[in-house]
Protein backbone atom coordinates (compact mmCIF):
# COMPACT_ATOMS: atom_id res chain seq x y z
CA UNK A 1 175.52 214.50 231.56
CA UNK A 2 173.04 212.08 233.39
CA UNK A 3 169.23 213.71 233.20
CA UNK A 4 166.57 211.76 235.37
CA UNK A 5 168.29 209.57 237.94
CA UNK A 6 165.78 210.56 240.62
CA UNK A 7 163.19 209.23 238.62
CA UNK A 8 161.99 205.76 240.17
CA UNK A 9 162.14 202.67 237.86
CA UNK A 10 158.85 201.74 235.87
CA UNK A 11 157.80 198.42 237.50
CA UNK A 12 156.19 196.73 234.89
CA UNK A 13 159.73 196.76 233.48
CA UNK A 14 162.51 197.34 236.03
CA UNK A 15 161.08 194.50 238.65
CA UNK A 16 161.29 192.48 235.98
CA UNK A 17 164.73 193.27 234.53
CA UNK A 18 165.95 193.62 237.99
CA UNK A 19 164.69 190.31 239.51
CA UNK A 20 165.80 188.04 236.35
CA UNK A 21 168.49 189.85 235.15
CA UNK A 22 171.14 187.24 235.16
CA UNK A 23 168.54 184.38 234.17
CA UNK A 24 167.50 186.32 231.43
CA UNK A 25 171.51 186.96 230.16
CA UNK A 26 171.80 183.16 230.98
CA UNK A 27 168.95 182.50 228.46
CA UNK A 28 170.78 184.45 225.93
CA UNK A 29 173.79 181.48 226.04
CA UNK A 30 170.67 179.54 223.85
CA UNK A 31 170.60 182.11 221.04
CA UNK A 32 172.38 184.27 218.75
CA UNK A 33 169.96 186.51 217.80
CA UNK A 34 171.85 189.30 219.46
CA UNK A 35 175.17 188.34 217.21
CA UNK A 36 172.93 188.59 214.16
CA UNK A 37 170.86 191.24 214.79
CA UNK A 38 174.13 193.57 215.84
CA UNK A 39 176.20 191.90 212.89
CA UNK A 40 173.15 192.59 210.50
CA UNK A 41 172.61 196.15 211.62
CA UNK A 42 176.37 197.63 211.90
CA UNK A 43 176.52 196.68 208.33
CA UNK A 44 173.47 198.73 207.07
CA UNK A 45 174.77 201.14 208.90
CA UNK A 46 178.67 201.52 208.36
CA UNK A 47 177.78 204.40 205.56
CA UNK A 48 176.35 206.62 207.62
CA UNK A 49 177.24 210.69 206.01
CA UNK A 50 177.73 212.49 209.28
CA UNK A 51 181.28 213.46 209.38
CA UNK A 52 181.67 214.24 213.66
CA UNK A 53 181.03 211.99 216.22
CA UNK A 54 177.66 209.77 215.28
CA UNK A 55 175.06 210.12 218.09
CA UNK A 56 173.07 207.10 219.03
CA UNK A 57 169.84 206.51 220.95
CA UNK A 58 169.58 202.96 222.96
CA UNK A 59 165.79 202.98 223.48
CA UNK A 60 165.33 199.87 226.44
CA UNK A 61 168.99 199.65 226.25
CA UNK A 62 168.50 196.77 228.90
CA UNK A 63 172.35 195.68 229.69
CA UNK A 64 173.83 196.19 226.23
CA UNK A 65 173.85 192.81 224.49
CA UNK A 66 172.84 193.97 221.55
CA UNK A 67 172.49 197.46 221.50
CA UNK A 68 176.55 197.96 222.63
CA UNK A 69 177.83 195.18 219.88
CA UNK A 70 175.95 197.04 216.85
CA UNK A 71 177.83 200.46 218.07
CA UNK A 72 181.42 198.11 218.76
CA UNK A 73 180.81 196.88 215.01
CA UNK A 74 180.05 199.63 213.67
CA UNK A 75 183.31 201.37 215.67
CA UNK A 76 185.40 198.64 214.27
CA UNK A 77 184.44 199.20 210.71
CA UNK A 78 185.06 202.31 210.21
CA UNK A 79 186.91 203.95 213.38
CA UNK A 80 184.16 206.17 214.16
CA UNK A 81 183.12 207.95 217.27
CA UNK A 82 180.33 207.97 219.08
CA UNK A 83 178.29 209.79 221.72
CA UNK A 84 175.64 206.97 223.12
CA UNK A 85 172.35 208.22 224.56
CA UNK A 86 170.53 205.48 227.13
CA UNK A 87 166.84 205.29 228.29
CA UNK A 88 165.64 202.67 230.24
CA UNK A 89 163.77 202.65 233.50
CA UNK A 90 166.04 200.17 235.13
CA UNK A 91 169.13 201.23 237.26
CA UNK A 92 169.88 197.60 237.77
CA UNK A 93 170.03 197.51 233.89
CA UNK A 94 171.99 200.72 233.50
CA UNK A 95 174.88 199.39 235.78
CA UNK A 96 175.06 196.17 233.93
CA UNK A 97 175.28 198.42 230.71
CA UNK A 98 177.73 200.96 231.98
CA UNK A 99 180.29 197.34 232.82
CA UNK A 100 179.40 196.16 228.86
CA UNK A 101 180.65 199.55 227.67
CA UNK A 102 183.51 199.41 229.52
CA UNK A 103 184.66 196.04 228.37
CA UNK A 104 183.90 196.91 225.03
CA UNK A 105 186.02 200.24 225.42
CA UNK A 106 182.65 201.95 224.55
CA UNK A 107 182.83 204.09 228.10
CA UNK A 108 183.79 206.96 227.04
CA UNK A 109 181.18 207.80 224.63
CA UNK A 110 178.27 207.15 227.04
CA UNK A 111 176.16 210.82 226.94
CA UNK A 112 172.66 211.46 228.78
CA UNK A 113 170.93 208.58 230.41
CA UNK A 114 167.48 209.05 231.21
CA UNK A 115 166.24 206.22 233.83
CA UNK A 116 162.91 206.79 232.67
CA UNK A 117 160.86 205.43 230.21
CA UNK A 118 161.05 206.51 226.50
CA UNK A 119 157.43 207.41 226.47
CA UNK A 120 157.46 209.56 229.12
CA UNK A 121 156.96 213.50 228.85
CA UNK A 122 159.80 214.13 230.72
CA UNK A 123 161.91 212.60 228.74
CA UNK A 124 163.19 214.60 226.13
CA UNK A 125 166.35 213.38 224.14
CA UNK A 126 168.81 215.77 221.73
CA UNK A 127 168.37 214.90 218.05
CA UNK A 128 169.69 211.79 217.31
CA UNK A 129 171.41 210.17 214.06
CA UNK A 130 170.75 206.95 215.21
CA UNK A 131 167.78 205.03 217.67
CA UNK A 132 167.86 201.74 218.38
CA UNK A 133 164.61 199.76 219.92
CA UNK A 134 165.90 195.90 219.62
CA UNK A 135 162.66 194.17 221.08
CA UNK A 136 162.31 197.04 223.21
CA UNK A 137 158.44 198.34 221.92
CA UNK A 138 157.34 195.11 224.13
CA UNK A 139 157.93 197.77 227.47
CA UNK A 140 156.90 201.08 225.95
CA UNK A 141 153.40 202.53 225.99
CA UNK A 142 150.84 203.81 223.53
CA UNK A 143 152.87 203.17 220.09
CA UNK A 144 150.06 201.55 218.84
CA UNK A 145 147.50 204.33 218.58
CA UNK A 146 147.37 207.04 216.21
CA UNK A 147 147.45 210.14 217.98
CA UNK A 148 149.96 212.83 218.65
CA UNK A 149 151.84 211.72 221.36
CA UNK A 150 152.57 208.22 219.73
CA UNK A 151 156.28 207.00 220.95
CA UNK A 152 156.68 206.19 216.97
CA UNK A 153 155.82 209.55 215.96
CA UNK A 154 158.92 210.57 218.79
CA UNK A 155 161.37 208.60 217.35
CA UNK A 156 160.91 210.19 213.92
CA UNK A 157 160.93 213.83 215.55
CA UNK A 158 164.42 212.81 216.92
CA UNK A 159 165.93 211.87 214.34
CA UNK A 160 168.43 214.15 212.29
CA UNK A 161 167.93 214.74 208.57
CA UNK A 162 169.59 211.77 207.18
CA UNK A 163 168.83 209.34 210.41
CA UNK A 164 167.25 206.23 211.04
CA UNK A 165 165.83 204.65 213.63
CA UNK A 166 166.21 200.53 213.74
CA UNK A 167 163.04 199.04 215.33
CA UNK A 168 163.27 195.08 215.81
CA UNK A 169 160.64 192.70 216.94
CA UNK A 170 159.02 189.22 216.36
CA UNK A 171 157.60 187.89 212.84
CA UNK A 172 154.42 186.22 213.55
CA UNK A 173 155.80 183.68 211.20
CA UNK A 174 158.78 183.05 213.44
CA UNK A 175 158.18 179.38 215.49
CA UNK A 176 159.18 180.80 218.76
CA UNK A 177 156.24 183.29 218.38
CA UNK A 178 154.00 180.57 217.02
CA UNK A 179 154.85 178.92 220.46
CA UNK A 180 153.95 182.34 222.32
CA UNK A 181 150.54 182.32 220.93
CA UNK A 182 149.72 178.89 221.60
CA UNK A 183 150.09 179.72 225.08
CA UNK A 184 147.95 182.80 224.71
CA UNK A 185 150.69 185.89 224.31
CA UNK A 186 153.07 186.70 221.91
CA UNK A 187 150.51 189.38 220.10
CA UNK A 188 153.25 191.97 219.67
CA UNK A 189 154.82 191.24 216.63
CA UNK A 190 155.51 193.02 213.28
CA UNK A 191 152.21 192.80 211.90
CA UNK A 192 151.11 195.21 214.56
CA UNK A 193 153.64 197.52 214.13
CA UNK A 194 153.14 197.87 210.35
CA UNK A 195 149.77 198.77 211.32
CA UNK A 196 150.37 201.44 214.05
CA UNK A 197 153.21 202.93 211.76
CA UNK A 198 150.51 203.87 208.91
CA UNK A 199 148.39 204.62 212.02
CA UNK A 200 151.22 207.47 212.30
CA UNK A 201 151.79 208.15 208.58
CA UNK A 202 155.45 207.30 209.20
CA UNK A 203 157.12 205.85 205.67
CA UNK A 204 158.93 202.70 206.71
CA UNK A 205 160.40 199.03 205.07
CA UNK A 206 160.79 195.90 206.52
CA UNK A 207 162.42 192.35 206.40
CA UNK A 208 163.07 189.41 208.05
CA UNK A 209 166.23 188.22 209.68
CA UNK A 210 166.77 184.43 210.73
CA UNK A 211 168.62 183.26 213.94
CA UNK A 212 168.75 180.42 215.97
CA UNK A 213 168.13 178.71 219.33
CA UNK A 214 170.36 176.20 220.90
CA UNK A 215 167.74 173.72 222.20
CA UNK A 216 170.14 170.43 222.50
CA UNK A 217 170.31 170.57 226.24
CA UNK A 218 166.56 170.45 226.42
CA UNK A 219 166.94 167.21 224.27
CA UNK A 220 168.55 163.63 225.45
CA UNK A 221 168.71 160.80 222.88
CA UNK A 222 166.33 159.95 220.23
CA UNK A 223 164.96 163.31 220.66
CA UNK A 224 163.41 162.94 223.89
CA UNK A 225 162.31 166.61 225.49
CA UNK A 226 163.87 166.23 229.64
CA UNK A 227 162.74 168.66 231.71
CA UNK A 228 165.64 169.68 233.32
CA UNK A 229 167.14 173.46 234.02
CA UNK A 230 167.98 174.07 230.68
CA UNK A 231 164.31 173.32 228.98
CA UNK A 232 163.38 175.00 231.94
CA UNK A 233 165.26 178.48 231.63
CA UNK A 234 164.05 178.23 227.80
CA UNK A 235 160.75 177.31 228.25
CA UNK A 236 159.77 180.04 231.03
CA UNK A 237 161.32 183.14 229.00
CA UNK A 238 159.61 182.15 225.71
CA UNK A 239 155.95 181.80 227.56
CA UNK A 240 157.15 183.79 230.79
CA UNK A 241 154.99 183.75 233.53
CA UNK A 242 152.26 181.91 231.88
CA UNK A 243 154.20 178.77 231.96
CA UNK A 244 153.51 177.83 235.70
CA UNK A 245 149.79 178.91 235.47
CA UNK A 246 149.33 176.31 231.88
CA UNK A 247 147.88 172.83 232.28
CA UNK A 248 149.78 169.70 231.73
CA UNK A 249 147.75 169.04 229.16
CA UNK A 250 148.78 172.51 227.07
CA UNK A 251 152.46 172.45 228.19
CA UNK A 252 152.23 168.87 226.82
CA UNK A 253 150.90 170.23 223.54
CA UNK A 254 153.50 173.29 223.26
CA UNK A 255 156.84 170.59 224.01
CA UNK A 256 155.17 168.67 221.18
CA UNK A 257 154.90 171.96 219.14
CA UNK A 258 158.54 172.87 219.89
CA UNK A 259 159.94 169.54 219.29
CA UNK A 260 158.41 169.92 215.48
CA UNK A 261 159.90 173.14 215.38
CA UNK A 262 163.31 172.01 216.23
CA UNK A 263 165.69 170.29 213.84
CA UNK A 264 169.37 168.30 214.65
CA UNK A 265 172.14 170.21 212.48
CA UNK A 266 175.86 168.92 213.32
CA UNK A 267 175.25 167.47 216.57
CA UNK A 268 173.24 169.83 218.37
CA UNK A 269 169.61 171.33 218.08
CA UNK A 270 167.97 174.55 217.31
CA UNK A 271 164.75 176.28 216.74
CA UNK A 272 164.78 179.20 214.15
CA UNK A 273 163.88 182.47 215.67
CA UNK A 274 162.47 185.41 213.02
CA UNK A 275 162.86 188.55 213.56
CA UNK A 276 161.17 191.51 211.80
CA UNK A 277 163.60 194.61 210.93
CA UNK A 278 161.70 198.19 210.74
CA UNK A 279 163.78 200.94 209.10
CA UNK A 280 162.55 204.72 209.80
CA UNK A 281 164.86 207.05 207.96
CA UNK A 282 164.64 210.69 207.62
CA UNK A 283 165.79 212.03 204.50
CA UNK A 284 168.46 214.76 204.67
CA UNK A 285 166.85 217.90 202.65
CA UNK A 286 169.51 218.48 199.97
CA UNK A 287 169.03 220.27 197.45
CA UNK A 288 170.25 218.48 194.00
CA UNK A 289 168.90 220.10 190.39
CA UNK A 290 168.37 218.50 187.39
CA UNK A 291 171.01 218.04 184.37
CA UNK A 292 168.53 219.69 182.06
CA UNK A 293 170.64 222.34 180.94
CA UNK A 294 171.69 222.93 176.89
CA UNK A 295 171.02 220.03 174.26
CA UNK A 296 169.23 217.93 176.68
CA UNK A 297 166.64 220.76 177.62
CA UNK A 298 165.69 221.46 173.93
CA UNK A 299 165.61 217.88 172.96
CA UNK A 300 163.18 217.50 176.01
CA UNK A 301 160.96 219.95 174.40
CA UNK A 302 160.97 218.71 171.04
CA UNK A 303 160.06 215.43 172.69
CA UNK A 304 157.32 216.34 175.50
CA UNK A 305 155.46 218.14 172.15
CA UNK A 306 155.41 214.87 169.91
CA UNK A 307 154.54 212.91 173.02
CA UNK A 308 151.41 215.00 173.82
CA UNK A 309 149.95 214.18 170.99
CA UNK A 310 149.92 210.63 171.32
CA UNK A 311 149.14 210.44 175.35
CA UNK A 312 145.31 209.62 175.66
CA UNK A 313 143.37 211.28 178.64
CA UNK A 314 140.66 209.04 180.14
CA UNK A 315 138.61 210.78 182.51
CA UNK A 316 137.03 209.18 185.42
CA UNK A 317 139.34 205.94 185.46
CA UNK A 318 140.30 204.07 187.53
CA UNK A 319 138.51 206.01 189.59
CA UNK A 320 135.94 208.97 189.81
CA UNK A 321 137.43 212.04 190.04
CA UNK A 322 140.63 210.98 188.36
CA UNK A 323 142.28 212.10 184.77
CA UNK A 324 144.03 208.94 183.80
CA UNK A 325 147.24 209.52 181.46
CA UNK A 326 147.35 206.67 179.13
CA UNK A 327 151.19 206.39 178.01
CA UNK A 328 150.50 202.59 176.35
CA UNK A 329 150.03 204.49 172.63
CA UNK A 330 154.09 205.24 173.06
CA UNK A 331 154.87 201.80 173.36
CA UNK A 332 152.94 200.80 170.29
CA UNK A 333 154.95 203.99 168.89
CA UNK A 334 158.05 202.44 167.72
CA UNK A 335 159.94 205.54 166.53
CA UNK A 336 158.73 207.39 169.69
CA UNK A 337 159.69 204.19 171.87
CA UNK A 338 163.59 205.01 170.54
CA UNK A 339 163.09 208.61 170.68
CA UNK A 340 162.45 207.99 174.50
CA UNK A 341 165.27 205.35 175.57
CA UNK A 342 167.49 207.11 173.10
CA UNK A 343 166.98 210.43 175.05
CA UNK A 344 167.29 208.70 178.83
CA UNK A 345 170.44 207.24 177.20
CA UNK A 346 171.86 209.96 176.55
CA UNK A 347 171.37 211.85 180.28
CA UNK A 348 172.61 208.68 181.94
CA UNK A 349 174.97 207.26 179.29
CA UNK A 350 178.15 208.81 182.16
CA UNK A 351 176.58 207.88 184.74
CA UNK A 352 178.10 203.91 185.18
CA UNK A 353 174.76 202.96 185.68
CA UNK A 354 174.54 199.30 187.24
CA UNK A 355 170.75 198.71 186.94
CA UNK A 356 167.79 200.27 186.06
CA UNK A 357 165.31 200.09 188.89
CA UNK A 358 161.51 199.67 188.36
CA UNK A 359 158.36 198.64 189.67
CA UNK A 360 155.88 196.18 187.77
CA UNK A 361 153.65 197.08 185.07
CA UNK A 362 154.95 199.90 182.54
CA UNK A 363 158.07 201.34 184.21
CA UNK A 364 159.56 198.06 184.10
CA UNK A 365 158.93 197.77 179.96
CA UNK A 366 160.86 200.92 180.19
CA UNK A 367 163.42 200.13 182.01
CA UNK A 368 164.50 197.12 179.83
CA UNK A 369 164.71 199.00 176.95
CA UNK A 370 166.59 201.98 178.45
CA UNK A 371 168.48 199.19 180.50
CA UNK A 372 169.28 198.11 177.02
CA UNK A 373 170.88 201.21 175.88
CA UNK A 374 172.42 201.80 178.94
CA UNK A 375 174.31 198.45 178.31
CA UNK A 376 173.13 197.75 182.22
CA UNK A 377 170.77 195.18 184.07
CA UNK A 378 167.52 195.05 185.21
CA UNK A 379 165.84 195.04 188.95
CA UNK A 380 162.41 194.49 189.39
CA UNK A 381 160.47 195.47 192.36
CA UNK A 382 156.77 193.85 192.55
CA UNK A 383 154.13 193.51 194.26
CA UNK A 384 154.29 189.71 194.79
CA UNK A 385 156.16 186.95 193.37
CA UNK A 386 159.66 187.45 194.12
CA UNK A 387 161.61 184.72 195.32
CA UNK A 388 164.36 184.19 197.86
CA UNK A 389 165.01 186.60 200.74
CA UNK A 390 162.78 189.99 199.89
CA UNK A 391 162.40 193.55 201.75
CA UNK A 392 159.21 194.78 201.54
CA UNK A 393 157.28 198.13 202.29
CA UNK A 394 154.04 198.95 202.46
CA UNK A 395 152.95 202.81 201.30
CA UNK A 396 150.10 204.44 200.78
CA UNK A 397 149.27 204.96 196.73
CA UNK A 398 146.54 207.29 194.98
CA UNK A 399 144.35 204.22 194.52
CA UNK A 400 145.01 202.47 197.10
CA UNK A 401 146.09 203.32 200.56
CA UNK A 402 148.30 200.16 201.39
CA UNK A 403 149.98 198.98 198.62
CA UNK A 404 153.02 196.71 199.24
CA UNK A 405 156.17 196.42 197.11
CA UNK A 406 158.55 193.82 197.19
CA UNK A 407 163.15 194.10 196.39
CA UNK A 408 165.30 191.14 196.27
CA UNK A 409 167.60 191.73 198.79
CA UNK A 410 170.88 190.30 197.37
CA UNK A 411 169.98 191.88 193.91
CA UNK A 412 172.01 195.61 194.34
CA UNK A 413 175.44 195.56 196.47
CA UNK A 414 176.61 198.63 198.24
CA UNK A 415 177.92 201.15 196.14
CA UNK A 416 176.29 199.99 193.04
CA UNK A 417 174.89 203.23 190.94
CA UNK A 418 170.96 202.96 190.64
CA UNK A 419 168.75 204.66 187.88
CA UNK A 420 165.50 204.40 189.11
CA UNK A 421 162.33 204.09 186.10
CA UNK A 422 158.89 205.48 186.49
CA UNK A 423 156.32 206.51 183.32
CA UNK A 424 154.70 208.55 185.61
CA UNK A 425 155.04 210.40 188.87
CA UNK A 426 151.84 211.35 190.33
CA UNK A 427 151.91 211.84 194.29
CA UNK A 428 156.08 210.49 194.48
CA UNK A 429 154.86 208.20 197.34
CA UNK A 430 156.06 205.14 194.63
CA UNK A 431 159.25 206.50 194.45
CA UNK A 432 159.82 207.73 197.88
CA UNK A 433 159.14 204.22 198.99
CA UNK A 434 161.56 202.54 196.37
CA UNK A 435 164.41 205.18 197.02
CA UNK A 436 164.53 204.47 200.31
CA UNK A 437 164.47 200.33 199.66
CA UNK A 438 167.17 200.30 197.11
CA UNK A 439 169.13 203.24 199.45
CA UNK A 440 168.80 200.50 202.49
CA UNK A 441 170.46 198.12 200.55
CA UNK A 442 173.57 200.14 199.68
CA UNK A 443 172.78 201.29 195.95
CA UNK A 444 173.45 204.76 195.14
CA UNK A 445 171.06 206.69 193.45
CA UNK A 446 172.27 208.36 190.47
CA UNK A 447 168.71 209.72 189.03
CA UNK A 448 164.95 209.83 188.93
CA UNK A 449 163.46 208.81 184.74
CA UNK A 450 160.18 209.16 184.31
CA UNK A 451 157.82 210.14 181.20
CA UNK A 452 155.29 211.93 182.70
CA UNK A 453 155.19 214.20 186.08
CA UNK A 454 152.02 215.58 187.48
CA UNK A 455 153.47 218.84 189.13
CA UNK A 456 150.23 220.01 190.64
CA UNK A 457 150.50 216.65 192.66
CA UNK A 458 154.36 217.98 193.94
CA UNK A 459 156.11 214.25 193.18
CA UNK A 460 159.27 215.46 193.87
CA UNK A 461 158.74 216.51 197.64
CA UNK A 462 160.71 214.48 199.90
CA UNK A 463 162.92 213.42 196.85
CA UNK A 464 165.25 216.77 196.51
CA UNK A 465 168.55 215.17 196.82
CA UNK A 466 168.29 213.79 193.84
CA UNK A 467 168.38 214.67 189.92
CA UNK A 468 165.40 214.02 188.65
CA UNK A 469 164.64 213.62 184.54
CA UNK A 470 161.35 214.54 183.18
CA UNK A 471 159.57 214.80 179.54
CA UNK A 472 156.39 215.69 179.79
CA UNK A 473 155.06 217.76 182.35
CA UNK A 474 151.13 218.49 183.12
């Protein structure tokens, strides 16, 4: 069913689309950021739970390049069906979408397409599983305020329990944007969408993803820069417009810039482009209880009495207003200390636990030892200081409203049975926020351990699909 065809194109982005359409697909022969980023993206998503037909949202679905070969991978992977929802204000666009599909024997699944923009009031999509905005937030309105008609705040309305939506756009680290704001644009990059998505309270995690740009035919020998159609075709769609109106003196400067940010691998050369990755998910509302049933629920109570007698309450800290649970007396404790990993061990110990997942400071003294017992390793999430390839996320904590956690991204496969480790649970925004990291990179979540839980604060909101493990309770 096709919903808004009579609707005429947006101009700041149709004419644009519409008049460089085949330049801009001929600039894409220079990079394969479209191959990565649909590559990258099929694969965190081949484990999607709806058993029907997955529905997916192409937000500025422009002519498919990327948004087409994500939905092709994913097909491929696992033989799934799809029903693929379009919006973008360009008919031009649409048509040269519509040919993609067909050549990718996608055609079929095509369902409403809204030649409108995604912003619009009119334009009002059916709950989706999937949405996909691959350097589309560039064209659509508004996203970066805070109020109740925000586009972001949209795309998490739309999304089914159990959805995500896949926003991708430019690290300000990444050389071609570097390049963009030495000519006085590229201001649209990740660090401004981190801040409108707290803008909109809207739970997210990021990370970057490396491709490359084929710059050798702007080179000759000895690493000369020609100006010839090539350099030409690359150099006006990285600084657009603003290219013809720079002086010589500034595109001088910006060849220089671009030859240091260029190096010669086998034969030819390329320029790294970084892209940011934004992950909205929506978690899917069921209902899981807790083990605690029989031996386990009276050793819990046994336990929670010894260990509030040792717990120290410090009012006012670290804050005013606060009552700070001390829990460091229990690790002093050593008969309490293996009265505690002893009694996680034995919830978990059929569980095939892979790794014991915890955050810096005291969860992560916990989850060695209980690690330990559980004959399993050890993945630390901090703050700072991880090394290699990371996804981060920041969230807002009870002392402090952006705190930022980092996860090793090659340190849990897919499939690979999590326990995650807390020592307390105040607000559940700390483990919200690592769920969903340690979820994004394939590990499956096989419980919740933590000493203490502050009910009054409701920590387990938002986390009811899984079993969570308590001992003391205030």
């Amino acid at each position: 069913m096709h919903q808004g065809s009579e609707i005429t194109p947006s101009r700041s982005v149709a004419s644009f689309f519409n008049q460089r359409a085949d330049f801009y697909e001929n600039y894409l022969n220079h990079t394969d950021q479209k191959k990565v980023a649909s590559r990258y993206i099929s694969q965190m998503l081949e484990g999607m739970a709806p058993q029907g037909p997955i529905r997916i949202l192409c937000i500025g679905g422009g002519s498919g390049e990327g948004d087409l070969q994500v939905i092709k991978n994913l097909s491929g992977r696992r033989g799934r069906k799809f029903v693929i929802d379009y919006i973008d204000p360009s008919a031009t666009m649409y048509e040269k979408f519509l040919k993609r599909a067909r050549k990718l024997g996608l055609d079929s699944g095509i369902g409403n397409v809204y030649l409108k923009r995604f912003e619009d009031v009119s334009c009002r999509p059916e709950p989706q599983d999937v949405i996909l905005a691959l350097n589309s937030l560039y064209f659509i309105k508004n996203w970066k305020t805070g109020t109740r008609n925000n586009p972001l705040k949209k795309m998490l309305g739309l999304l089914r329990p159990g959805g995500v939506a896949v926003l991708v756009v430019r690290s300000v680290r990444s050389p071609h944007t570097i390049l963009k704001k030495m000519a006085g644009g590229g201001r649209t990059t990740g660090d401004v969408l981190e801040k409108a998505l707290r803008k909109c309270n809207i739970s997210y995690y990021k990370e970057d993803v490396a491709s490359s740009i084929d710059v050798t035919d702007c080179f000759g020998k000895g690493g000369k820069f020609l100006y010839n159609s090539a350099s030409y075709k690359l150099l006006s769609f990285i600084f657009g417009d603003r290219w013809a109106r720079l002086s010589d003196k500034r595109k001088s400067a910006l060849v220089e810039k671009l030859k240091e940010l260029s190096v010669a691998r086998n034969g030819r050369r390329y320029m790294k482009a970084v892209h940011q990755y934004f992950w909205i998910r929506k978690g899917n509302g069921n209902v899981k209880e807790t083990a605690e049933t029989g031996k386990a629920m009276k050793d819990r109570r046994a336990l929670e009495k010894k260990l509030k007698g040792s717990i120290n309450s410090v009012r006012n800290f670290p804050v005013k207003g606060i009552l700070f649970r001390d829990t460091t007396p229990l690790l002093r404790d050593k008969e309490l200390f293996d009265e505690i990993t002893d009694y996680a061990m034995m919830l978990y110990k059929d569980e095939g636990v892979d790794f014991c997942v915890a955050k810096d400071m005291q969860a992560l003294i916990w989850a060695g030892a209980i690690a330990s017992k559980l004959h399993c390793g050890v993945v630390p999430m901090f703050r700072k200081d991880l090394a290699g390839p990371v996804i981060s996320s920041v969230y807002s904590h009870e002392y402090n409203p952006e705190r930022l956690v980092h996860l090793q991204k090659n340190s849990i496969k897919r499939g690979q049975k999590v326990l995650m480790i807390d020592y307390i649970m105040a607000t559940g925004e700390t483990m919200r926020t690592m769920a969903r990291m340690v979820e994004h990179l394939g590990g499956r979540i096989v419980g919740i351990f933590s000493i203490i839980e502050l009910g009054k604060l409701q920590p387990r909101k938002g986390l009811e699909k899984y079993r969570i493990d308590t001992i003391v309770k205030y």
